[in-house]
Every structure is written in C-alpha cells, then in structure tokens.
N, C-alpha and C. Protein backbone atom coordinates (compact mmCIF):
# COMPACT_ATOMS: atom_id res chain seq x y z
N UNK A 1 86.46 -194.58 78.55
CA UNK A 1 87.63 -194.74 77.72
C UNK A 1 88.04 -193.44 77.06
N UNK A 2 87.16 -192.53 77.39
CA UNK A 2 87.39 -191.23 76.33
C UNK A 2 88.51 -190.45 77.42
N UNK A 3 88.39 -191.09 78.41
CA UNK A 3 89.10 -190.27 79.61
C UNK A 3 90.88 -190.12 79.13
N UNK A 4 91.47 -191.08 78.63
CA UNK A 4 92.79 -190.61 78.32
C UNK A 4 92.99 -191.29 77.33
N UNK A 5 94.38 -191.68 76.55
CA UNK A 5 94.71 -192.82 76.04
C UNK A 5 95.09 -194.05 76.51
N UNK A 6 95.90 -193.37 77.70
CA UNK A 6 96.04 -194.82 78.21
C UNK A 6 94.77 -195.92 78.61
N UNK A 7 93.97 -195.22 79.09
CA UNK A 7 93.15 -196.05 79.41
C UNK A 7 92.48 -196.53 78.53
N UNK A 8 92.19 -195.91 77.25
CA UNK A 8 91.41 -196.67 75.95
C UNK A 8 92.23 -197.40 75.30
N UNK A 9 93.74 -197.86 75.61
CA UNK A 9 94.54 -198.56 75.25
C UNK A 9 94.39 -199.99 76.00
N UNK A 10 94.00 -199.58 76.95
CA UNK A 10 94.11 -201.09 78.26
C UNK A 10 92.59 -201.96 78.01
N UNK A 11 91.66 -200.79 77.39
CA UNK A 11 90.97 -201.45 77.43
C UNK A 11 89.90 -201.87 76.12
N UNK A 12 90.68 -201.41 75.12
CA UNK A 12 90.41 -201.88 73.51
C UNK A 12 90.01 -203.06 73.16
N UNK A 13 91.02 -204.22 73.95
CA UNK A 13 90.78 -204.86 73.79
C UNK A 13 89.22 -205.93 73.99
N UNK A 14 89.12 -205.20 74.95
CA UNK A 14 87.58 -205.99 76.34
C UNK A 14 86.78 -205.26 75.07
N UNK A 15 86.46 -204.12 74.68
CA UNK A 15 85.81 -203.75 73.66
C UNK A 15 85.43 -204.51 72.46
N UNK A 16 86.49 -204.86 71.89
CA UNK A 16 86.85 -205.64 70.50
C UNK A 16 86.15 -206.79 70.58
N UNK A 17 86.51 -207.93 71.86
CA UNK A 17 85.99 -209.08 72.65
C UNK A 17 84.53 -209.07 72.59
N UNK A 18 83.74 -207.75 73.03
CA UNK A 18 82.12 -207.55 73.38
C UNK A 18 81.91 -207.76 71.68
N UNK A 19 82.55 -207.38 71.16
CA UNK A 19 81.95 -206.82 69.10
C UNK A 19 82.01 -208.21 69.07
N UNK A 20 82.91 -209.07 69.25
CA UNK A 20 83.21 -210.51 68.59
C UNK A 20 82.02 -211.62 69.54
N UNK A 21 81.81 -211.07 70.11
CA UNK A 21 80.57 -212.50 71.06
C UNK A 21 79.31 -212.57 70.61
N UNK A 22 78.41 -213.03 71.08
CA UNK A 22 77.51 -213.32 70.78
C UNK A 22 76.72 -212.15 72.01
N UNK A 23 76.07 -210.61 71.24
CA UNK A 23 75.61 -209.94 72.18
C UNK A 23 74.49 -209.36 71.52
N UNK A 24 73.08 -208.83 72.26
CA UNK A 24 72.31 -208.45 71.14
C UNK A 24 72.57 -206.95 70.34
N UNK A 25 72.49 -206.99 69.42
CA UNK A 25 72.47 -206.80 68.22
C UNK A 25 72.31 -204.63 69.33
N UNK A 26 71.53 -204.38 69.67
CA UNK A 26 71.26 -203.32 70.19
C UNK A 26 72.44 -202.67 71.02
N UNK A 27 73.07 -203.74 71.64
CA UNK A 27 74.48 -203.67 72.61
C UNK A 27 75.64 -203.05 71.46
N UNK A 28 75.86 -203.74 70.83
CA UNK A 28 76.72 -204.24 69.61
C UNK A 28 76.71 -202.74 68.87
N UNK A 29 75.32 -202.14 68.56
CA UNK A 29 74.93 -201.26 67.78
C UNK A 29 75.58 -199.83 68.49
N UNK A 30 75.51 -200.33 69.80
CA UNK A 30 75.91 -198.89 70.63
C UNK A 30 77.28 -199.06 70.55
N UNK A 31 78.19 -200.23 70.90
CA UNK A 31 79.52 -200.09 71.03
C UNK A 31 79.81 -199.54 69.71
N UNK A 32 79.52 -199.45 68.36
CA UNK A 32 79.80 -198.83 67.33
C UNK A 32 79.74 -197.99 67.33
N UNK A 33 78.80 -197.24 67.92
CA UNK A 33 78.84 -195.41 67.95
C UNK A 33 79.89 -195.32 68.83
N UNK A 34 80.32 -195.77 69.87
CA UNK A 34 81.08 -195.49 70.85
C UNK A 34 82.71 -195.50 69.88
N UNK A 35 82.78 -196.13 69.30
CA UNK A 35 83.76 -196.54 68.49
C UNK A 35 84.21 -195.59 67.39
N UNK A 36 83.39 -194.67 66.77
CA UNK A 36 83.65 -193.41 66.37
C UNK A 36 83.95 -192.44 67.27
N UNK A 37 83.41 -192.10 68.56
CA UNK A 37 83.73 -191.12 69.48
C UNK A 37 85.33 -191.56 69.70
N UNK A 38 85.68 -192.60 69.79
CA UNK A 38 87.13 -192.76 70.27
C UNK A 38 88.01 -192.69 68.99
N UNK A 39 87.35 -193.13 68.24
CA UNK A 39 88.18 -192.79 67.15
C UNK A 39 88.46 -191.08 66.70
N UNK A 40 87.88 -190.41 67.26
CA UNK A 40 87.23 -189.07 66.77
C UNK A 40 88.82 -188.29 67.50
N UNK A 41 88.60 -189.03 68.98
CA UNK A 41 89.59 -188.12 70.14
C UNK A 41 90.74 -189.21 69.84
N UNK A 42 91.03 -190.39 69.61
CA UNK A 42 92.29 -191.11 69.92
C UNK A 42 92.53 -191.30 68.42
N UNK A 43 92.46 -190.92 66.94
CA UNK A 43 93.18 -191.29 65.89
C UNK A 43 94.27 -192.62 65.71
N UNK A 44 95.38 -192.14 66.28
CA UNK A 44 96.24 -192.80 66.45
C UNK A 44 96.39 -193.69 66.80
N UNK A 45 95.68 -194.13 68.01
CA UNK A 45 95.55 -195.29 68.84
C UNK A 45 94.56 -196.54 67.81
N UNK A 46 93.17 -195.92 66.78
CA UNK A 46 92.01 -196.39 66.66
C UNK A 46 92.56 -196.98 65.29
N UNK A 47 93.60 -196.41 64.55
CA UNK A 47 94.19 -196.68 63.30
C UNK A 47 94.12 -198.20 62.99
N UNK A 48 94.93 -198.54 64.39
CA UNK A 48 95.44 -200.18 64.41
C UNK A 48 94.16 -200.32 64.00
N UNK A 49 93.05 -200.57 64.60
CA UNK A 49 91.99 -201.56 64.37
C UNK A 49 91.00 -200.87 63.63
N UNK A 50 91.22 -200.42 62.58
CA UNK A 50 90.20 -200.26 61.29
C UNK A 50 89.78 -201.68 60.72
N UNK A 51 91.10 -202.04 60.63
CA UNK A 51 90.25 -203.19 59.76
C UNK A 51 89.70 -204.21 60.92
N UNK A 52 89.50 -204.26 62.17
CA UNK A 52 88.59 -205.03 62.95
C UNK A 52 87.63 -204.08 62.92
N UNK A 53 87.49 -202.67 62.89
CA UNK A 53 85.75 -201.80 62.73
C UNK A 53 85.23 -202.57 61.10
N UNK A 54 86.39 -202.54 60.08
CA UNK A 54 85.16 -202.77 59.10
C UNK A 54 84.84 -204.58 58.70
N UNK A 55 85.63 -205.26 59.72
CA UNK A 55 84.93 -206.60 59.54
C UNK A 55 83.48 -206.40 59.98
N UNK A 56 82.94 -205.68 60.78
CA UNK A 56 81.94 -205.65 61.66
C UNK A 56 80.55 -205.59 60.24
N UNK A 57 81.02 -204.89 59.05
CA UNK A 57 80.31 -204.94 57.81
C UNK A 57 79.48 -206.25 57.33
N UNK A 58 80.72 -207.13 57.78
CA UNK A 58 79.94 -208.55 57.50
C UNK A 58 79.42 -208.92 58.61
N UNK A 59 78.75 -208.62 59.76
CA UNK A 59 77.94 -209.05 60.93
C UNK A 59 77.03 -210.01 60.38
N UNK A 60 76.69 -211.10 61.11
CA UNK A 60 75.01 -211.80 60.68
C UNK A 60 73.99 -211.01 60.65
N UNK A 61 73.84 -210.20 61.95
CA UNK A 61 72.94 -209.49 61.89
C UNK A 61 72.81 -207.86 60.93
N UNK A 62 71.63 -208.10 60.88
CA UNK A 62 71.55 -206.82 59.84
C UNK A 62 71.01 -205.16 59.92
N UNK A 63 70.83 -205.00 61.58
CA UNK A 63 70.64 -203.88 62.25
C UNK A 63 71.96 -203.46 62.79
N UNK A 64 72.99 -204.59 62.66
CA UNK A 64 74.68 -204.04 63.37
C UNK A 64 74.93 -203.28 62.29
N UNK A 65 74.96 -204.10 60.31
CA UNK A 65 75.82 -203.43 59.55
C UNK A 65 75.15 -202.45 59.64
C-alpha cells in the first residue's frame, strides 16, 4: 500500500475491516505499525480515518492498545 496513493486508497478499506474482526491480537498489533508508515507517506489520504485509528484505544484486548 505504500506503493502509491491510489492503491492505499482502494485498499483502506480491507485494512480497516482486518482492525474491526475478530484477529489475534499480534496480527492487529502489526496492522497498527503499518498504519503509521502510511500515515507517515499518505497524510492526506490517512486524515479521514483518525478517528477509526483512535477507536482502536478502546480494543478488548490489551496488547492492541
């Protein structure tokens, strides 16, 4: 996804989807780092969904927050 915008646009969503399921906690933990790297290179694009990164605060689990 770091490859352009467009493509981290098409596929934000499938991202967002993995954060919201039921995945272990280790999976989950990595898509969050990944989630700063894109935020790092795409700003603009990552804006929209701040406030879906900081729902992630209230996770059940307590190795995500």
């Amino acid at each position: 996804m770091c490859v352009s915008s467009k493509v981290c646009a098409q596929h934000l969503d499938i991202l967002f989807g993995l954060l919201q399921s039921k995945i272990e906690f280790g999976v989950k933990a990595n898509i969050i780092i990944s989630l700063a790297d894109l935020f790092t290179k795409f700003p603009n694009l990552m804006n929209e969904r701040v406030k879906e990164i900081f729902m992630l605060l209230h996770d059940k689990e307590c190795l995500v927050r």
